[in-house]
C-alpha atoms as a PDB file:
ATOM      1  CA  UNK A   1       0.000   0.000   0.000  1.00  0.00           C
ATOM      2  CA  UNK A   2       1.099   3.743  -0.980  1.00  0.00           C
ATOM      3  CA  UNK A   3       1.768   5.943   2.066  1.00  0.00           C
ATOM      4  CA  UNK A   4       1.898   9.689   1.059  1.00  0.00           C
ATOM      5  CA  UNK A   5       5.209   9.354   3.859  1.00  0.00           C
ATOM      6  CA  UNK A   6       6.502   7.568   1.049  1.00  0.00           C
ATOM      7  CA  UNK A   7       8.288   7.856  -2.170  1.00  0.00           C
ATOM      8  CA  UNK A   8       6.570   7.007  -5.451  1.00  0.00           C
ATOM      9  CA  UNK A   9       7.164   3.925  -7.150  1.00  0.00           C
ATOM     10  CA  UNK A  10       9.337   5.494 -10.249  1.00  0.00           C
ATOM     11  CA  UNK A  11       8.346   3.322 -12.873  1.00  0.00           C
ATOM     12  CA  UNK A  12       5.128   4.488 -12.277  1.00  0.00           C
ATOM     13  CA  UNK A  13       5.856   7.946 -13.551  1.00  0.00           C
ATOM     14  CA  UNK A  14       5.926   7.197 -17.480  1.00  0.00           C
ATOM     15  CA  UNK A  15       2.639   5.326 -16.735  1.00  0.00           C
ATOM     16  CA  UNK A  16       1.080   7.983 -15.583  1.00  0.00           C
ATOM     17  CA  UNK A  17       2.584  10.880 -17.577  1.00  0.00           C
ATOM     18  CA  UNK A  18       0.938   8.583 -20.975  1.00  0.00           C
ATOM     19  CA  UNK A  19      -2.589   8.051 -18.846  1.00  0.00           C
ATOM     20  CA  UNK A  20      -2.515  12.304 -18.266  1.00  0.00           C
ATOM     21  CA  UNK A  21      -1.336  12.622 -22.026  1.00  0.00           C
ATOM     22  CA  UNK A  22      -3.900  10.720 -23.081  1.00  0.00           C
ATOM     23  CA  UNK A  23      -6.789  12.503 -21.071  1.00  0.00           C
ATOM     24  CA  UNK A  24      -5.544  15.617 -22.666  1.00  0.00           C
ATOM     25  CA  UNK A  25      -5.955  14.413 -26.397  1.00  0.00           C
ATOM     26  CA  UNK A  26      -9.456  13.381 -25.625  1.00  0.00           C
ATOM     27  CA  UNK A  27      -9.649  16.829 -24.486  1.00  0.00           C
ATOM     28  CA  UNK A  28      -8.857  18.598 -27.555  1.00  0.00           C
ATOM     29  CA  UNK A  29     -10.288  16.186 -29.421  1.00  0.00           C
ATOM     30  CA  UNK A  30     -13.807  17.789 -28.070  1.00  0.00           C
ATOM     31  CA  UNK A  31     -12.775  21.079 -29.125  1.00  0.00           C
ATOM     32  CA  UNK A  32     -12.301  19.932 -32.631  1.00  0.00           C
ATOM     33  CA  UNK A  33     -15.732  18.700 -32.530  1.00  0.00           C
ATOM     34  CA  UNK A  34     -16.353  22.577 -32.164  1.00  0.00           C
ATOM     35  CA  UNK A  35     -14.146  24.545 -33.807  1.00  0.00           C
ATOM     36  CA  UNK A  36     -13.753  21.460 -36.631  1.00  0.00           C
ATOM     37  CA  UNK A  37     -10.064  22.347 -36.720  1.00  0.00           C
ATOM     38  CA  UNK A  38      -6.554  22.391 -35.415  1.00  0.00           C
ATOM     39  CA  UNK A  39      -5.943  25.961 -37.277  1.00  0.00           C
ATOM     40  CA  UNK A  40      -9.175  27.331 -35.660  1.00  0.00           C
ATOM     41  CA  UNK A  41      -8.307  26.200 -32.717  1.00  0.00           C
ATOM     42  CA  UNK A  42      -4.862  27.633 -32.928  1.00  0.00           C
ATOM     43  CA  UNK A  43      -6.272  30.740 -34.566  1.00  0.00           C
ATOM     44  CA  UNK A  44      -8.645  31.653 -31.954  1.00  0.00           C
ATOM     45  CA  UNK A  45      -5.508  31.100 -29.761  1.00  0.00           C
ATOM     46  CA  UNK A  46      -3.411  33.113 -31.412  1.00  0.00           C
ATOM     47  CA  UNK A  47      -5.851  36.007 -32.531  1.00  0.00           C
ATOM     48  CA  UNK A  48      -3.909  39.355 -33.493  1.00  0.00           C
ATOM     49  CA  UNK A  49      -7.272  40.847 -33.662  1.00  0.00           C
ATOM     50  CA  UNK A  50     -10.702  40.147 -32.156  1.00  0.00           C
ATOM     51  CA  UNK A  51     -13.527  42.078 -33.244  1.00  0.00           C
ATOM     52  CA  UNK A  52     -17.681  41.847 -31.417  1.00  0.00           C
ATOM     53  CA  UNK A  53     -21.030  42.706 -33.964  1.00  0.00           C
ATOM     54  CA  UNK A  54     -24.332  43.292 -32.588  1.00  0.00           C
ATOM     55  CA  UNK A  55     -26.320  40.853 -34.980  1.00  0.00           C
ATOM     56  CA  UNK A  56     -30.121  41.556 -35.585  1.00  0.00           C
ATOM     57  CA  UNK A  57     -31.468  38.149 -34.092  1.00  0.00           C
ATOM     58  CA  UNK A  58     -33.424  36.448 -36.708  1.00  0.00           C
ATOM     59  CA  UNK A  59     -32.650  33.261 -38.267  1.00  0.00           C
ATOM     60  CA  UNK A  60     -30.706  33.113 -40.965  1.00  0.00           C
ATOM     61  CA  UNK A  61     -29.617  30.872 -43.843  1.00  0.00           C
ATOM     62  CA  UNK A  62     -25.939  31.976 -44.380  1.00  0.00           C
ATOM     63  CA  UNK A  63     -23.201  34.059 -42.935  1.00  0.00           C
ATOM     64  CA  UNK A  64     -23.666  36.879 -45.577  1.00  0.00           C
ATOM     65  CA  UNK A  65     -27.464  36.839 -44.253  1.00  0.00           C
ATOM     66  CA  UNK A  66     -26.417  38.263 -40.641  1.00  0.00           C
ATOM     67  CA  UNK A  67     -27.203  42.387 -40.465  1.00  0.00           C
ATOM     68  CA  UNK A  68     -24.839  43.924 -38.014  1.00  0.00           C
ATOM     69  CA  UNK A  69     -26.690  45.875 -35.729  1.00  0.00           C
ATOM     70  CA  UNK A  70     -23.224  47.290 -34.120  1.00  0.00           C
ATOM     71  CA  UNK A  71     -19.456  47.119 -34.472  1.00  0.00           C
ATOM     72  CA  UNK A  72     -17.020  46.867 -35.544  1.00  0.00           C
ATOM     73  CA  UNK A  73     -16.230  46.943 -31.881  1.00  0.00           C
ATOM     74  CA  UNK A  74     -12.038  46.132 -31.044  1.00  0.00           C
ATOM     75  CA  UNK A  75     -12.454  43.550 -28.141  1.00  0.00           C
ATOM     76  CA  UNK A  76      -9.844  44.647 -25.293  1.00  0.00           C
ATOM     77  CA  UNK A  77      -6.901  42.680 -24.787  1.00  0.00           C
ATOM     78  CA  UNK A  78      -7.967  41.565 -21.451  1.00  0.00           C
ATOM     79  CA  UNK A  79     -11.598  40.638 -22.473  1.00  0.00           C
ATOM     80  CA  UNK A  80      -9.553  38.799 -25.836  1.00  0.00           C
ATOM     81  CA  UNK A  81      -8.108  36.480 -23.349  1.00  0.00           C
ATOM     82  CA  UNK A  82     -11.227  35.697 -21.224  1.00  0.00           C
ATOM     83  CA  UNK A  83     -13.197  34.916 -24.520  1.00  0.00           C
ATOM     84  CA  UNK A  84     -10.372  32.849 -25.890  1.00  0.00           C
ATOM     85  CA  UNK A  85      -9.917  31.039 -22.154  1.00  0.00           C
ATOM     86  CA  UNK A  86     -13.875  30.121 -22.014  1.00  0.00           C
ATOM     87  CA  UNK A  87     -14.264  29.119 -25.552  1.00  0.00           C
ATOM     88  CA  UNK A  88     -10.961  26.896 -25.279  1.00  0.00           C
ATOM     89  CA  UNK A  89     -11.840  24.929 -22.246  1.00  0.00           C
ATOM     90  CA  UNK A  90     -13.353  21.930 -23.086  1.00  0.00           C
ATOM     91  CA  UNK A  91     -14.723  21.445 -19.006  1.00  0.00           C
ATOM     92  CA  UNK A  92     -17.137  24.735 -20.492  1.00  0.00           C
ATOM     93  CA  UNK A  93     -19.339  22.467 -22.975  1.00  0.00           C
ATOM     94  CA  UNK A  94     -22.658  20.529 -22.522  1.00  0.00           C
ATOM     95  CA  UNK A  95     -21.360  17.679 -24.702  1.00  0.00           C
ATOM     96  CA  UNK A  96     -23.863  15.175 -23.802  1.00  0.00           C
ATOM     97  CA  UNK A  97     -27.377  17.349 -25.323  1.00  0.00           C
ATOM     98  CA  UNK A  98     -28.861  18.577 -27.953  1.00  0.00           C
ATOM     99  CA  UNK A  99     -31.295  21.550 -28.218  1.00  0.00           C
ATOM    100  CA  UNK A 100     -33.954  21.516 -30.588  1.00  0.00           C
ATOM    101  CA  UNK A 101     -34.417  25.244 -31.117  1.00  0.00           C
ATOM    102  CA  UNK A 102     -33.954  27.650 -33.903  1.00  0.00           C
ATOM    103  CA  UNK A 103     -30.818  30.081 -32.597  1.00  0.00           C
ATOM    104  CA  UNK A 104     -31.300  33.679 -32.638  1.00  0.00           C
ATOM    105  CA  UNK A 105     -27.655  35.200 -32.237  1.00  0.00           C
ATOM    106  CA  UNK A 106     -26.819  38.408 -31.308  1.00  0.00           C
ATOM    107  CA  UNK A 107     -23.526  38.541 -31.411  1.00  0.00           C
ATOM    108  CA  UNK A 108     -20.406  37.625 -33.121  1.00  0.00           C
ATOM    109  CA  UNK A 109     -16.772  37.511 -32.372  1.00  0.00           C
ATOM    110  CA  UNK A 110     -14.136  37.355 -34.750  1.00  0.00           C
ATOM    111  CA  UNK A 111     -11.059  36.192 -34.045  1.00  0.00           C
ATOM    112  CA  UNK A 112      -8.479  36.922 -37.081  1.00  0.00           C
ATOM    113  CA  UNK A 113      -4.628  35.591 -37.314  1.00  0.00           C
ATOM    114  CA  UNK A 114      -3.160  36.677 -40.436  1.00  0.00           C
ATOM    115  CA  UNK A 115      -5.811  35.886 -43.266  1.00  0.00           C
ATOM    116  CA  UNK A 116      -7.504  33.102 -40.810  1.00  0.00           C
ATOM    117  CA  UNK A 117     -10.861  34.211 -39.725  1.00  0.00           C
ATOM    118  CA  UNK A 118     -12.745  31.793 -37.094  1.00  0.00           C
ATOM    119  CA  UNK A 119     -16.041  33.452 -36.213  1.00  0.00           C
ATOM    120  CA  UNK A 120     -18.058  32.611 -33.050  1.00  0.00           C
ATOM    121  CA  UNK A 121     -21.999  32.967 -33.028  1.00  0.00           C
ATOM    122  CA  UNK A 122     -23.645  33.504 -29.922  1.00  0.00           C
ATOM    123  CA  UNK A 123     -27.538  32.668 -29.303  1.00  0.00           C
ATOM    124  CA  UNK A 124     -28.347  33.188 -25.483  1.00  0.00           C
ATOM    125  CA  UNK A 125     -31.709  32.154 -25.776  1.00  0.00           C
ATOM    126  CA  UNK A 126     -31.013  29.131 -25.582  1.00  0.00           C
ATOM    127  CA  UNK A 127     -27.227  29.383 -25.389  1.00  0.00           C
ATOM    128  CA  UNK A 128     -25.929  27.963 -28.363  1.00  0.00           C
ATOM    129  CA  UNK A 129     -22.277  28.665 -29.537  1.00  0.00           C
ATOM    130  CA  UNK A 130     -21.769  27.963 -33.749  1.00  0.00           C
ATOM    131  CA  UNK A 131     -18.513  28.052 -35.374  1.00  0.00           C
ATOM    132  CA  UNK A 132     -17.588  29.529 -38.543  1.00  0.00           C
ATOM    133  CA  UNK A 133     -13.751  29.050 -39.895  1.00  0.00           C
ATOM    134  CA  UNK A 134     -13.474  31.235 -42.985  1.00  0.00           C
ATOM    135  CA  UNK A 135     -17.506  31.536 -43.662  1.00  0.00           C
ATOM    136  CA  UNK A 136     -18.124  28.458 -43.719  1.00  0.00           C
ATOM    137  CA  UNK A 137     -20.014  26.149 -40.399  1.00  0.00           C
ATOM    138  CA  UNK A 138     -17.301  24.179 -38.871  1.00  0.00           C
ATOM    139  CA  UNK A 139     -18.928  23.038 -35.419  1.00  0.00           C
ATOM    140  CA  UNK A 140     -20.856  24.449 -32.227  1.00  0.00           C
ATOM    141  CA  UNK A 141     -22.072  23.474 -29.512  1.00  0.00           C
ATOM    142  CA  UNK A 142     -24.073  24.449 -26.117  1.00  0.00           C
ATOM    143  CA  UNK A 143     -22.682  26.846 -23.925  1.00  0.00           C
ATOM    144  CA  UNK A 144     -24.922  26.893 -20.812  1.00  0.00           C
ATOM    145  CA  UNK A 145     -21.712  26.242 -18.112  1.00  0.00           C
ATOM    146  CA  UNK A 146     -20.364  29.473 -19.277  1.00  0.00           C
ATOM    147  CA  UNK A 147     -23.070  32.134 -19.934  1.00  0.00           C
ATOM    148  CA  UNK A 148     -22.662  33.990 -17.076  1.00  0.00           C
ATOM    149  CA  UNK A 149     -19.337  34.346 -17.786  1.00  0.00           C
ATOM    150  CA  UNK A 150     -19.553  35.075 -21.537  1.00  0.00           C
ATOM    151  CA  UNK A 151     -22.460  37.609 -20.497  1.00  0.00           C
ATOM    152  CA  UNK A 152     -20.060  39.220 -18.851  1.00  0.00           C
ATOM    153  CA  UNK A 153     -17.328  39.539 -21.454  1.00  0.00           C
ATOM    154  CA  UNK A 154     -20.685  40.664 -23.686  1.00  0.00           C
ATOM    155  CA  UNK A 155     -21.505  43.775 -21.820  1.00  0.00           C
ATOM    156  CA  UNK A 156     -19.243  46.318 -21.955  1.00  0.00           C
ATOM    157  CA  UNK A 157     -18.376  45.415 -25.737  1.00  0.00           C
ATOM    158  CA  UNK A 158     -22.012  46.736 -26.079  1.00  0.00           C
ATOM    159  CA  UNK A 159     -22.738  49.216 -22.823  1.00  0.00           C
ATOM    160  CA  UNK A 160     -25.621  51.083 -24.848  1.00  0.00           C
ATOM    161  CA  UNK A 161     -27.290  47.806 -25.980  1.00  0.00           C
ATOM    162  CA  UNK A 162     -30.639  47.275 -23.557  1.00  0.00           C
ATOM    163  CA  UNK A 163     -30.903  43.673 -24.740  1.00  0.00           C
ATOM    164  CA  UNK A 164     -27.310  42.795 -23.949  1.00  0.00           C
ATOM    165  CA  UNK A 165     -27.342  45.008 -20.747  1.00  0.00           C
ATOM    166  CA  UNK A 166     -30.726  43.059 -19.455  1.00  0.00           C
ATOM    167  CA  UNK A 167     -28.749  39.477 -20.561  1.00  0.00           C
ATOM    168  CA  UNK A 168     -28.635  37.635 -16.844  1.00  0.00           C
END
């Protein structure tokens, strides 16, 4: 029996560095499943610029269909990093659901590296996050865990907005 007075077996190290490894690929395997890349991944990551719209919430067929309503608004630094630390985690998903609703989003936030453009779509009716890597649908998924804190982040991109300000 282990006693945590004692020293670790060390040929259990390499075991359980591969078993931690291995956690972490399933890990950003999920977030593939949203952003249906590596280079989204890595450009919402890596953004050099991240930019919020107001979106007139109807649905809509394409991208091109989406009337901005606001913005260009330059997300802050510090706000960049929240939205790219929520949208990265893959602990801030409902993987196991699906909601049967037609999304009304309101905003978008586009992250751009170089020519890369990965564009998130938020609905927070009934919280729904879609994915767009260069205009076209990659992946989505629900973002219920993390509302609060993406309401947040939402907010003072939009301070004048009385539908974003009354988001709880």
């Amino acid at each position: 029996m282990h006693s945590p007075l004692m020293p670790m077996n060390p040929r259990l190290i390499p075991l359980l560095l591969c078993l931690s490894l291995m956690g972490c690929g399933q890990s950003d395997g999920q977030i593939k499943e949203v952003f249906g890349s590596s280079q989204a991944i890595e450009t919402v990551r890596n953004a050099t610029a991240v930019t919020a719209y107001r979106l007139e919430s109807y649905p809509q067929q394409s991208f091109d269909d989406y009337e901005m309503t606001a913005g260009p608004v330059s997300v802050p630094e510090n706000l960049s990093a929240e939205l790219q630390t929520l949208l990265l985690d893959p602990g801030a998903y409902f993987w196991e659901t699906d909601v049967a609703c037609e999304p009304l989003y309101g905003v978008r936030i586009e992250f751009q590296r170089d020519d890369d453009l990965v564009d998130a779509f938020f609905c927070f009716e009934c919280d729904i996050l879609t994915i767009y890597h260069n205009y076209q649908v990659v992946g989505g998924e629900e973002i219920d865990d993390i509302r609060s804190d993406l309401i947040e982040v939402m907010q003072p991109l939009f301070p004048d907005d009385e539908a974003i300000q009354s988001l709880e």
